[in-house]
PDB file of N, CA and C in Angstrom:
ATOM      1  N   UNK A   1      -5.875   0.642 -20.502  1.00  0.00           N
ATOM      2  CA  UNK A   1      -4.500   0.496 -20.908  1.00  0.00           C
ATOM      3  C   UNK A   1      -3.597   1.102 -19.849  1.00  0.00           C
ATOM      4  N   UNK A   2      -2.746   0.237 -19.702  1.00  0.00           N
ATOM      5  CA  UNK A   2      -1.713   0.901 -18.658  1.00  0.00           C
ATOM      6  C   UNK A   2      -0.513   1.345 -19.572  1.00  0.00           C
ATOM      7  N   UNK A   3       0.841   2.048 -18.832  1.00  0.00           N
ATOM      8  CA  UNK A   3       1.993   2.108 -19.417  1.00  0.00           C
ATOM      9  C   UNK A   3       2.879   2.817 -18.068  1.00  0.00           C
ATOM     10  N   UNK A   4       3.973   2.584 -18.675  1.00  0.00           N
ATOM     11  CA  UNK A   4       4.768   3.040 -17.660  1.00  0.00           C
ATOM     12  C   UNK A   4       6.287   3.841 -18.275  1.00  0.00           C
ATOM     13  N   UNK A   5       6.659   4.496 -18.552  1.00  0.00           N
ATOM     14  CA  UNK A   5       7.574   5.310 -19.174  1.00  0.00           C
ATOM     15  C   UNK A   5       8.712   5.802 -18.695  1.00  0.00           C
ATOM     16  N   UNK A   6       9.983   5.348 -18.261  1.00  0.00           N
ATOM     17  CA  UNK A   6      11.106   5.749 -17.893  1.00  0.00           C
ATOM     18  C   UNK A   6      11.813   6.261 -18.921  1.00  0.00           C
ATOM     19  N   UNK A   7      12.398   7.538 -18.868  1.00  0.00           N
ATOM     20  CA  UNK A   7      13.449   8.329 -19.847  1.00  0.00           C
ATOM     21  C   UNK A   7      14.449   8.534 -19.525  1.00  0.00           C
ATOM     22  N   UNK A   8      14.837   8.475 -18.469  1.00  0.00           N
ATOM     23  CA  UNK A   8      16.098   8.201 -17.961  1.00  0.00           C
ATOM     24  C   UNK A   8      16.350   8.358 -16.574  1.00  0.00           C
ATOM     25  N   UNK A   9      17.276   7.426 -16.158  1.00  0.00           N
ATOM     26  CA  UNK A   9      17.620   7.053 -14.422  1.00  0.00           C
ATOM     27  C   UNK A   9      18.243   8.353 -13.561  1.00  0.00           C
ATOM     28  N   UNK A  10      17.422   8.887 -13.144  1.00  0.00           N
ATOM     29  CA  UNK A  10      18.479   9.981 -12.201  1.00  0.00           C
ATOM     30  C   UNK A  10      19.362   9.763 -11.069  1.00  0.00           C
ATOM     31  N   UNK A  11      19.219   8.980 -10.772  1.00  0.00           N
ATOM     32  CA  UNK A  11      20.143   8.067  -9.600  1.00  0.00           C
ATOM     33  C   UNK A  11      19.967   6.835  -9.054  1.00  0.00           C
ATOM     34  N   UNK A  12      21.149   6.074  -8.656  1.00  0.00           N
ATOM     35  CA  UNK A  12      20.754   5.047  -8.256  1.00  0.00           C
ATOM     36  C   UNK A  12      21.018   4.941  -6.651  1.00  0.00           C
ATOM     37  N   UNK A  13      20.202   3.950  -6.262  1.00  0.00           N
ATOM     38  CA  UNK A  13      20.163   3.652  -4.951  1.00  0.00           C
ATOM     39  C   UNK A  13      20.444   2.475  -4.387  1.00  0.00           C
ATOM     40  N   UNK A  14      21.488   1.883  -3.993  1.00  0.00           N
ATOM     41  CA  UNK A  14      22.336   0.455  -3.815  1.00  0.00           C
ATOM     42  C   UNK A  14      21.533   0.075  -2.467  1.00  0.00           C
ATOM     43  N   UNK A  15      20.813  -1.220  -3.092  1.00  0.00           N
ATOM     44  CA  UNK A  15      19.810  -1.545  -1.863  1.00  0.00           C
ATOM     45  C   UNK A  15      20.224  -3.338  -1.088  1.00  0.00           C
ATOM     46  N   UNK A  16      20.477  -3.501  -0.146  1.00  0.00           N
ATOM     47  CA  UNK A  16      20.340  -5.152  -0.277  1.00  0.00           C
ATOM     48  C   UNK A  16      19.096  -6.018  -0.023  1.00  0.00           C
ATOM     49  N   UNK A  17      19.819  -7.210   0.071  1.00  0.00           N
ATOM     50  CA  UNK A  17      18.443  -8.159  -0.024  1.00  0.00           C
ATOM     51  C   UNK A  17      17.722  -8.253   1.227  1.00  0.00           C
ATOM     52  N   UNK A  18      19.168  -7.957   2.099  1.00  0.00           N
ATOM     53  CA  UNK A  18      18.873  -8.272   3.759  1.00  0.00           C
ATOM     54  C   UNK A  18      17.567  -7.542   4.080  1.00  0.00           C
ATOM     55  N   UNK A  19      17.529  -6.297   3.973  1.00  0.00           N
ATOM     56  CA  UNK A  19      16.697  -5.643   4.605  1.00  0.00           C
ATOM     57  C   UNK A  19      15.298  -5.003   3.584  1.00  0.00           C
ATOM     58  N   UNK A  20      15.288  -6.031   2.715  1.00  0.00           N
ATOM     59  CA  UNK A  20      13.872  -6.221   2.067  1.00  0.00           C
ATOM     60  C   UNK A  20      12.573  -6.980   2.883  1.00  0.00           C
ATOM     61  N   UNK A  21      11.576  -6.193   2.907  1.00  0.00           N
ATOM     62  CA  UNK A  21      10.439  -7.228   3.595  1.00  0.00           C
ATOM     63  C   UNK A  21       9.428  -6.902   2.639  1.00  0.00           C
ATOM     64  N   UNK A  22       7.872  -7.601   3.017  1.00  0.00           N
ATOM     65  CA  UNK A  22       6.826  -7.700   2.415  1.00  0.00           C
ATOM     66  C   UNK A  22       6.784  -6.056   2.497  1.00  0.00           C
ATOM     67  N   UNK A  23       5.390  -6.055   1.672  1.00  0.00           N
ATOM     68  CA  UNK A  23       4.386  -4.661   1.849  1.00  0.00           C
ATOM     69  C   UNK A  23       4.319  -3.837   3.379  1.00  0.00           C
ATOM     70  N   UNK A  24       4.414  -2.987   3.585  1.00  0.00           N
ATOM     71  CA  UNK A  24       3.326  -2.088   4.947  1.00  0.00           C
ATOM     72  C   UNK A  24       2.537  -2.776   4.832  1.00  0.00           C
ATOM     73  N   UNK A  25       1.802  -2.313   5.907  1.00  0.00           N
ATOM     74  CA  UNK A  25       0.745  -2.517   6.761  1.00  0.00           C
ATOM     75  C   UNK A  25      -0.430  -1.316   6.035  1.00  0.00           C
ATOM     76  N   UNK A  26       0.626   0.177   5.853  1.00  0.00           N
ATOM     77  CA  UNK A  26      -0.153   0.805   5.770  1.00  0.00           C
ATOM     78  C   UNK A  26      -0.174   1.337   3.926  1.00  0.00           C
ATOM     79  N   UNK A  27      -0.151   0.170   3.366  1.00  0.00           N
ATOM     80  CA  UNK A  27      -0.337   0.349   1.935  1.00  0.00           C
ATOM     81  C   UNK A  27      -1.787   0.643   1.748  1.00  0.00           C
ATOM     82  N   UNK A  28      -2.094   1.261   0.839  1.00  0.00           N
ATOM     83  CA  UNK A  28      -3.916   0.864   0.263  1.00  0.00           C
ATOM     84  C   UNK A  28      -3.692  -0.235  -0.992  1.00  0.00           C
ATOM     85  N   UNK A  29      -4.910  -0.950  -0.756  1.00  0.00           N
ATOM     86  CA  UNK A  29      -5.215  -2.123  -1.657  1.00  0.00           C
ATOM     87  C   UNK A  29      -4.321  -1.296  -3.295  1.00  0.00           C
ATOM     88  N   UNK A  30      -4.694  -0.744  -3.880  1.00  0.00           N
ATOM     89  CA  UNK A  30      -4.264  -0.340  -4.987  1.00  0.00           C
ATOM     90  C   UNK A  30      -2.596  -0.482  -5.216  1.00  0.00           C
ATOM     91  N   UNK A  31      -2.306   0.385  -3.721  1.00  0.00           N
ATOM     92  CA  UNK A  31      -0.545   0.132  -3.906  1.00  0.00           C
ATOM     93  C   UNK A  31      -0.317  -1.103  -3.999  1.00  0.00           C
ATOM     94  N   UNK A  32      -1.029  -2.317  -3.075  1.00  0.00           N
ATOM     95  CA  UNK A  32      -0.215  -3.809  -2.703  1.00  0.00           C
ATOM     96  C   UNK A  32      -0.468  -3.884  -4.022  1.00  0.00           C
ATOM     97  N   UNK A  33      -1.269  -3.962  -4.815  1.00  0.00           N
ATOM     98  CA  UNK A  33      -1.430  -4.804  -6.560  1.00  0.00           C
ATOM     99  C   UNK A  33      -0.762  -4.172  -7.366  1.00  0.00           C
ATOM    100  N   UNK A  34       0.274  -2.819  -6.674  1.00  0.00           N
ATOM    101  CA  UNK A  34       1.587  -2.852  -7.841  1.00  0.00           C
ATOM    102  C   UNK A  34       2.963  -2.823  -6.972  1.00  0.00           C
ATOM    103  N   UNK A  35       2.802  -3.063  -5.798  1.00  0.00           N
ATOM    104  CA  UNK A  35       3.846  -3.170  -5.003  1.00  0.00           C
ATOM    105  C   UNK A  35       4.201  -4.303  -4.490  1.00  0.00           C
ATOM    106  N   UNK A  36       5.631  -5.056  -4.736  1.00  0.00           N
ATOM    107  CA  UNK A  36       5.664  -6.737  -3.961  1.00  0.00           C
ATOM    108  C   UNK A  36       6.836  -6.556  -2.448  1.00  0.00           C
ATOM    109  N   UNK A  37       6.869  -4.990  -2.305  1.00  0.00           N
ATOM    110  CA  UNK A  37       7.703  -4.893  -1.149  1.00  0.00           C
ATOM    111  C   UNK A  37       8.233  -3.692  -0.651  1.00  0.00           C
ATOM    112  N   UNK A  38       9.105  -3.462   0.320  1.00  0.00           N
ATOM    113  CA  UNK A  38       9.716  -2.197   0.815  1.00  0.00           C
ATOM    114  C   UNK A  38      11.388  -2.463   1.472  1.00  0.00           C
ATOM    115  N   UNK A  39      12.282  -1.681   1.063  1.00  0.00           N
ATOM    116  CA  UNK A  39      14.103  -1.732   1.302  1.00  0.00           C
ATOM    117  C   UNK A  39      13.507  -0.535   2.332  1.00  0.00           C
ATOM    118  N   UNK A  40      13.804  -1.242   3.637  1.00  0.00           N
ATOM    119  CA  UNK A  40      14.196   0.242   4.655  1.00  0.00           C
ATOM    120  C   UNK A  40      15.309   0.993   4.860  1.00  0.00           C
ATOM    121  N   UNK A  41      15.375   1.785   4.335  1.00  0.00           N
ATOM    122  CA  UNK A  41      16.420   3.006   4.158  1.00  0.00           C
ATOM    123  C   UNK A  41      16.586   3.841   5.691  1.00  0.00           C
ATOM    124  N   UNK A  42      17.594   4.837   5.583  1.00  0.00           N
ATOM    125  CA  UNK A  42      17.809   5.425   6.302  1.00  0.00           C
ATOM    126  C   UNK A  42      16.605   6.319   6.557  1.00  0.00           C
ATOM    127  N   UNK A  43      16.560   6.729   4.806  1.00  0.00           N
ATOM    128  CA  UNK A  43      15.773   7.798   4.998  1.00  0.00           C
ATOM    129  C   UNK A  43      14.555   7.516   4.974  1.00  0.00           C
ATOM    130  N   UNK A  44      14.108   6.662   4.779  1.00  0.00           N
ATOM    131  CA  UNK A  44      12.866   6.068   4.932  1.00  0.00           C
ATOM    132  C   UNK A  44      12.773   4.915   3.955  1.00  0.00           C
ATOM    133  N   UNK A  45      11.124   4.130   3.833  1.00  0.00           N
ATOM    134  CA  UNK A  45      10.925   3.100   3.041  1.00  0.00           C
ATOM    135  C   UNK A  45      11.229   3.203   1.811  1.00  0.00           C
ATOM    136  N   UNK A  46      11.393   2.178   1.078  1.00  0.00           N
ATOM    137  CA  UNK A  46      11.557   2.704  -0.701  1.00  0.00           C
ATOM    138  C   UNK A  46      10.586   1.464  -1.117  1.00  0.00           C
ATOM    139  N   UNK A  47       9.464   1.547  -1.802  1.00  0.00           N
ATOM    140  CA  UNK A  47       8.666   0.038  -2.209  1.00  0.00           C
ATOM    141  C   UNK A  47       9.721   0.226  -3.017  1.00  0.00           C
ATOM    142  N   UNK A  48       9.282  -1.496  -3.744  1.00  0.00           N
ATOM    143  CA  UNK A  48       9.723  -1.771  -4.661  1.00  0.00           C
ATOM    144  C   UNK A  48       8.609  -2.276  -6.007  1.00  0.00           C
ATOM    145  N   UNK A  49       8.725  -1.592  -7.169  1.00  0.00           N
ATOM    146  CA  UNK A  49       7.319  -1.948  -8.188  1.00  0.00           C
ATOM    147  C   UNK A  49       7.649  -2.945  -8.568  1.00  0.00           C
ATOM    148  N   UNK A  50       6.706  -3.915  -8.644  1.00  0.00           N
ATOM    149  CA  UNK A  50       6.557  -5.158  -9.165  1.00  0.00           C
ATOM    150  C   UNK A  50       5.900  -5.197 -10.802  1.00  0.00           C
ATOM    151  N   UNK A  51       7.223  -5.439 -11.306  1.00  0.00           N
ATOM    152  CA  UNK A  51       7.125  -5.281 -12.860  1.00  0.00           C
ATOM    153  C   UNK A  51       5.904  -6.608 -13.530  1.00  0.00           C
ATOM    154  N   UNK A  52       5.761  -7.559 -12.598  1.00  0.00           N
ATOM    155  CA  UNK A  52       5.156  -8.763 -12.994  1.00  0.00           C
ATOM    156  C   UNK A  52       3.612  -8.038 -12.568  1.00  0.00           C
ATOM    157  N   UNK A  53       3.400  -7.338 -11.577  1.00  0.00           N
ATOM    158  CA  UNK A  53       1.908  -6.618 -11.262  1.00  0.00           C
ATOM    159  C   UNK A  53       1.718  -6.244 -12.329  1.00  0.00           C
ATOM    160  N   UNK A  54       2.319  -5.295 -13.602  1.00  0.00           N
ATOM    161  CA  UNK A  54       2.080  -4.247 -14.037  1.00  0.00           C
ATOM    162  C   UNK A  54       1.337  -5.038 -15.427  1.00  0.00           C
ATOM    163  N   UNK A  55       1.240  -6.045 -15.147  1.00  0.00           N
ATOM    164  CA  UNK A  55       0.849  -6.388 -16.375  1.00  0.00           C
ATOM    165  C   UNK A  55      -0.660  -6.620 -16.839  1.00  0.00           C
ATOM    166  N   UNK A  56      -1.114  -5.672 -18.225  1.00  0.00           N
ATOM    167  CA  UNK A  56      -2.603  -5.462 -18.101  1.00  0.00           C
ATOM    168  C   UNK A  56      -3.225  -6.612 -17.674  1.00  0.00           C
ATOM    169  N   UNK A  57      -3.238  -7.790 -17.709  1.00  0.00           N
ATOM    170  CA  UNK A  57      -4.132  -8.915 -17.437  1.00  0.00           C
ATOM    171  C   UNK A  57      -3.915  -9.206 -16.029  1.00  0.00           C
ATOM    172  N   UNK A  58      -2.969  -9.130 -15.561  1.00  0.00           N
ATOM    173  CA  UNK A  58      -2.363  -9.324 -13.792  1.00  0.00           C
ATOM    174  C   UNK A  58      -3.718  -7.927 -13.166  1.00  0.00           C
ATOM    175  N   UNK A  59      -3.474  -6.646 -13.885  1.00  0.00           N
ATOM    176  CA  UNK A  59      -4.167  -5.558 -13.272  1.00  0.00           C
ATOM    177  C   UNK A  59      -5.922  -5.654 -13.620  1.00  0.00           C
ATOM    178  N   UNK A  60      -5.851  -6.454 -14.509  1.00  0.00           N
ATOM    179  CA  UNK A  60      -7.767  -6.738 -14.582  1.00  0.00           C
ATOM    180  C   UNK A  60      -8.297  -7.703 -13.850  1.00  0.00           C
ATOM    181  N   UNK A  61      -7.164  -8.357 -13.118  1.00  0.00           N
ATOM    182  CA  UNK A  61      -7.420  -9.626 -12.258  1.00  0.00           C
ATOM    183  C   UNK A  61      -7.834  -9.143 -10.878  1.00  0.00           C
ATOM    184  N   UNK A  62      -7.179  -7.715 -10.515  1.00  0.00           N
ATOM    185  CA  UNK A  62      -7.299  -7.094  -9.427  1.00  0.00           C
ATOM    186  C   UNK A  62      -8.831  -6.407  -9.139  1.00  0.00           C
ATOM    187  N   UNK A  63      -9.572  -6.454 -10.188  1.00  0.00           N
ATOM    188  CA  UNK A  63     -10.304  -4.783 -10.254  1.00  0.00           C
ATOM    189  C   UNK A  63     -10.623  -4.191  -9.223  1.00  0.00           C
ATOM    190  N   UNK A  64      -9.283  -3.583  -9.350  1.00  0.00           N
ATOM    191  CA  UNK A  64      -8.988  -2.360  -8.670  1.00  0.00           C
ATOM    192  C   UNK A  64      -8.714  -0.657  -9.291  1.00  0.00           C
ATOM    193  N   UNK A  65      -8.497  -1.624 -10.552  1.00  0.00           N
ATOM    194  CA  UNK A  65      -8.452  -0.042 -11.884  1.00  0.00           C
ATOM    195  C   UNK A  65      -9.480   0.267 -12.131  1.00  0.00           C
ATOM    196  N   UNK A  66     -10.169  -0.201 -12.397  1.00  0.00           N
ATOM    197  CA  UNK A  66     -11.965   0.303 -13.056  1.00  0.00           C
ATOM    198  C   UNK A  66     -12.375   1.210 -11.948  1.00  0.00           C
ATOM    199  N   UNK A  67     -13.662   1.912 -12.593  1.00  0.00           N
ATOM    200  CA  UNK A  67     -14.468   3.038 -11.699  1.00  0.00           C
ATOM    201  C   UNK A  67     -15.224   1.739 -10.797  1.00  0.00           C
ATOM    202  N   UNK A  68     -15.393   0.783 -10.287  1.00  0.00           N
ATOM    203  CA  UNK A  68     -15.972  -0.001  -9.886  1.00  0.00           C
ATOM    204  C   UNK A  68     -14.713  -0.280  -8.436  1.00  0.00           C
ATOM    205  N   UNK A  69     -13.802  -0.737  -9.027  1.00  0.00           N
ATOM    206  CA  UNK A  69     -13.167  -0.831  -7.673  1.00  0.00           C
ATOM    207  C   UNK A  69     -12.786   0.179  -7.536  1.00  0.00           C
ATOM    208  N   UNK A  70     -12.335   1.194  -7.497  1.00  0.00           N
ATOM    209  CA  UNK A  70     -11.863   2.773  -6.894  1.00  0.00           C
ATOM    210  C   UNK A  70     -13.085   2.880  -5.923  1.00  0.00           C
ATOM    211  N   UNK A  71     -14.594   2.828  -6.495  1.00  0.00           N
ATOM    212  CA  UNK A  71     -15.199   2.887  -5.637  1.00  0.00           C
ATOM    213  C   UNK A  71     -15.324   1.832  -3.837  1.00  0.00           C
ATOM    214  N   UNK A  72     -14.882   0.486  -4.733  1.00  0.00           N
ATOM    215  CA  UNK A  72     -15.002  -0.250  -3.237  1.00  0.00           C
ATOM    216  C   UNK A  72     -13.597   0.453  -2.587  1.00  0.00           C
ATOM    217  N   UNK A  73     -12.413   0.535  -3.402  1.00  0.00           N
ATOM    218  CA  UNK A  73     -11.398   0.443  -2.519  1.00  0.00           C
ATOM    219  C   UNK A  73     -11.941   2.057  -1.059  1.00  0.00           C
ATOM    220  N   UNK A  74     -12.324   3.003  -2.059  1.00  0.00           N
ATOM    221  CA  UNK A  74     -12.895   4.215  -1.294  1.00  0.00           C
ATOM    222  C   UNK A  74     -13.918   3.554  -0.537  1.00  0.00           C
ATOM    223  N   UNK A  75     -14.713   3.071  -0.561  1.00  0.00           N
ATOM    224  CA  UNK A  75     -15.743   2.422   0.861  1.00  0.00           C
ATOM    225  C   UNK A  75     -15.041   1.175   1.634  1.00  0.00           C
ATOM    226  N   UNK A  76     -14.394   0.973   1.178  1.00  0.00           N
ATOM    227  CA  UNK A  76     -13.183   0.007   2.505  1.00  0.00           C
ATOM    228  C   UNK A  76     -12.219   0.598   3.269  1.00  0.00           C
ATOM    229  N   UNK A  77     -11.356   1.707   2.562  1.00  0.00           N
ATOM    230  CA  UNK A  77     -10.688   2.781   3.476  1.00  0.00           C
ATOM    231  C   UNK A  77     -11.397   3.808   4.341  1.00  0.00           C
ATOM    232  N   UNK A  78     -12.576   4.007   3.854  1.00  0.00           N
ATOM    233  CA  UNK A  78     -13.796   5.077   4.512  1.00  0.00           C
ATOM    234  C   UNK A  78     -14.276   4.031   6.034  1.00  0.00           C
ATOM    235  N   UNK A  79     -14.520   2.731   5.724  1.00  0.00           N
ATOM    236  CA  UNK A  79     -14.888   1.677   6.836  1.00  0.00           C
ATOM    237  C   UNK A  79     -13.739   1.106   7.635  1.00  0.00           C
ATOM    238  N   UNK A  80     -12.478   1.044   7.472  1.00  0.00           N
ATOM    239  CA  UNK A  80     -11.189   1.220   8.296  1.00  0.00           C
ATOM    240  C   UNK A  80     -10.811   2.188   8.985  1.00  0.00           C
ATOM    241  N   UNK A  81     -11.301   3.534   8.509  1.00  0.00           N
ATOM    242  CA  UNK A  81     -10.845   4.465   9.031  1.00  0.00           C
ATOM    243  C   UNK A  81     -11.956   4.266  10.254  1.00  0.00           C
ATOM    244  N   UNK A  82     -13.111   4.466  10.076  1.00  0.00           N
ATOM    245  CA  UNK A  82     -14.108   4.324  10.981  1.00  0.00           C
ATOM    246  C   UNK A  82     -14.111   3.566  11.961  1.00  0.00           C
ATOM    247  N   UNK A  83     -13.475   2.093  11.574  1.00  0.00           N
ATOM    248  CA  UNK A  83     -13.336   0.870  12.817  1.00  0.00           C
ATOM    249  C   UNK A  83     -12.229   1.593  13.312  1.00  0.00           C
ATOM    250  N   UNK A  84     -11.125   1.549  13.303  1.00  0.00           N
ATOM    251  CA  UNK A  84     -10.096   2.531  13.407  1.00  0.00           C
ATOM    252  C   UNK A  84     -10.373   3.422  14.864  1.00  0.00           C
ATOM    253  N   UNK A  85     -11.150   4.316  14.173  1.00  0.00           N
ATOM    254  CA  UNK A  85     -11.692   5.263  15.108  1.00  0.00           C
ATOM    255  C   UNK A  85     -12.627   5.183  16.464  1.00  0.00           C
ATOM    256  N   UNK A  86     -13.423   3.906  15.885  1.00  0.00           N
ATOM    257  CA  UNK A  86     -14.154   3.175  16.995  1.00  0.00           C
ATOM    258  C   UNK A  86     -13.134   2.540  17.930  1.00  0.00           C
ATOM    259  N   UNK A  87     -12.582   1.747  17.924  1.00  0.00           N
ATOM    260  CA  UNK A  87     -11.038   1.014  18.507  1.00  0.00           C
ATOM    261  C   UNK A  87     -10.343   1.895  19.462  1.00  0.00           C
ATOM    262  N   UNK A  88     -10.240   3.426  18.798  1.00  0.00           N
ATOM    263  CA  UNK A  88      -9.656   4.164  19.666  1.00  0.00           C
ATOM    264  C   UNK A  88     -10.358   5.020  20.882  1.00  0.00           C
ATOM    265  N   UNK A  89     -11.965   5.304  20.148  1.00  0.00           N
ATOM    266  CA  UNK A  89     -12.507   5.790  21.430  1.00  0.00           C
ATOM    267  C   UNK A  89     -12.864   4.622  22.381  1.00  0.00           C
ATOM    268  N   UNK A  90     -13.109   3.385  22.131  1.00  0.00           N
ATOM    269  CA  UNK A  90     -12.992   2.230  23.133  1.00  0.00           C
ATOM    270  C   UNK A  90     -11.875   2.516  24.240  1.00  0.00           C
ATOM    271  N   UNK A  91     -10.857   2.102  23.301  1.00  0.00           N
ATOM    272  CA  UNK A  91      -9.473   2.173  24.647  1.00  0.00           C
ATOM    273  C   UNK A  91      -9.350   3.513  25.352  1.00  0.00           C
ATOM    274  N   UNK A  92      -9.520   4.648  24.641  1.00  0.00           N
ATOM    275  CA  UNK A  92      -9.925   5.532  25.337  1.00  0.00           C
ATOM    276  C   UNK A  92     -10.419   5.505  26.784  1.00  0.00           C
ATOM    277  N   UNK A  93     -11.810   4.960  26.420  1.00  0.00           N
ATOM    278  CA  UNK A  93     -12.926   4.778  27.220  1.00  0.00           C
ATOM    279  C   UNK A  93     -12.184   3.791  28.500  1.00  0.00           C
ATOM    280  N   UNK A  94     -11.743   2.941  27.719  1.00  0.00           N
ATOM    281  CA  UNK A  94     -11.291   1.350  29.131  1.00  0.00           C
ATOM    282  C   UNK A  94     -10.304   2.282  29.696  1.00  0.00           C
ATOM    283  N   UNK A  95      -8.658   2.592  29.328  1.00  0.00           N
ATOM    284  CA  UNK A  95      -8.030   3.649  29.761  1.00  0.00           C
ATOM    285  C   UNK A  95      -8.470   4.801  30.780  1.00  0.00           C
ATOM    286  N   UNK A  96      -9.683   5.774  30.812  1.00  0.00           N
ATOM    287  CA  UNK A  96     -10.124   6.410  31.802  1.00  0.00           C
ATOM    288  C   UNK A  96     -10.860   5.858  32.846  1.00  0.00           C
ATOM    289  N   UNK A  97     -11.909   4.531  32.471  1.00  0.00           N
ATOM    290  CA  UNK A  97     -12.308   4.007  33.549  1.00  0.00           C
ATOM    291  C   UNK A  97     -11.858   2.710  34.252  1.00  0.00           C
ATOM    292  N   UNK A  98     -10.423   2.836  34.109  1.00  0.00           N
ATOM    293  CA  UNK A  98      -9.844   1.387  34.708  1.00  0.00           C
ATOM    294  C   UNK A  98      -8.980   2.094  35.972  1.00  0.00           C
ATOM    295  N   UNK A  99      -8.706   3.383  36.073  1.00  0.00           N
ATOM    296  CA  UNK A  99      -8.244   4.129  36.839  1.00  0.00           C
ATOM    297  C   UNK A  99      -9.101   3.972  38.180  1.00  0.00           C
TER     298      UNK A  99
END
């Protein structure tokens, strides 16, 4: 069961359309399946929640809630980070011996 509970608005934040785009880059799977975007602010990104994600049958479509996907999403960020890391000691590597 999901839910989501607002009690009241502490401020608002006047955003336009202009400078709405998709998701980051650097979302994790979990955020994109409740996030449909980001308003770049001054002060930084603001997603925006996607009220149509939130919906229990939209979120069982994902499984990404269950102890089942937490686990893949954790062995796909554990294997990004790693390629990641491989990628960088490469260029590393080309970088010192192209000199």
């Amino acid at each position: 069961m999901v839910g989501l509970v607002v009690d009241m608005a502490g401020s608002m934040v006047p955003v336009s359309a202009t400078i709405w785009e998709g998701n980051p880059s650097t979302l994790g799977s979990r955020s994109k399946a409740l996030f449909d975007g980001a308003y770049k602010l001054p002060a930084g990104l603001m997603v925006r929640l996607s009220v149509e994600k939130l919906r229990p049958v939209r979120l069982r479509e994902t499984e990404l809630f269950g102890s089942e996907g937490l686990r893949r999403e954790k062995r796909t960020t554990q294997q990004t980070a790693e390629q990641d890391w491989e990628r960088t000691k490469g260029s590393q590597y080309e970088s010192a011996h192209s000199r």
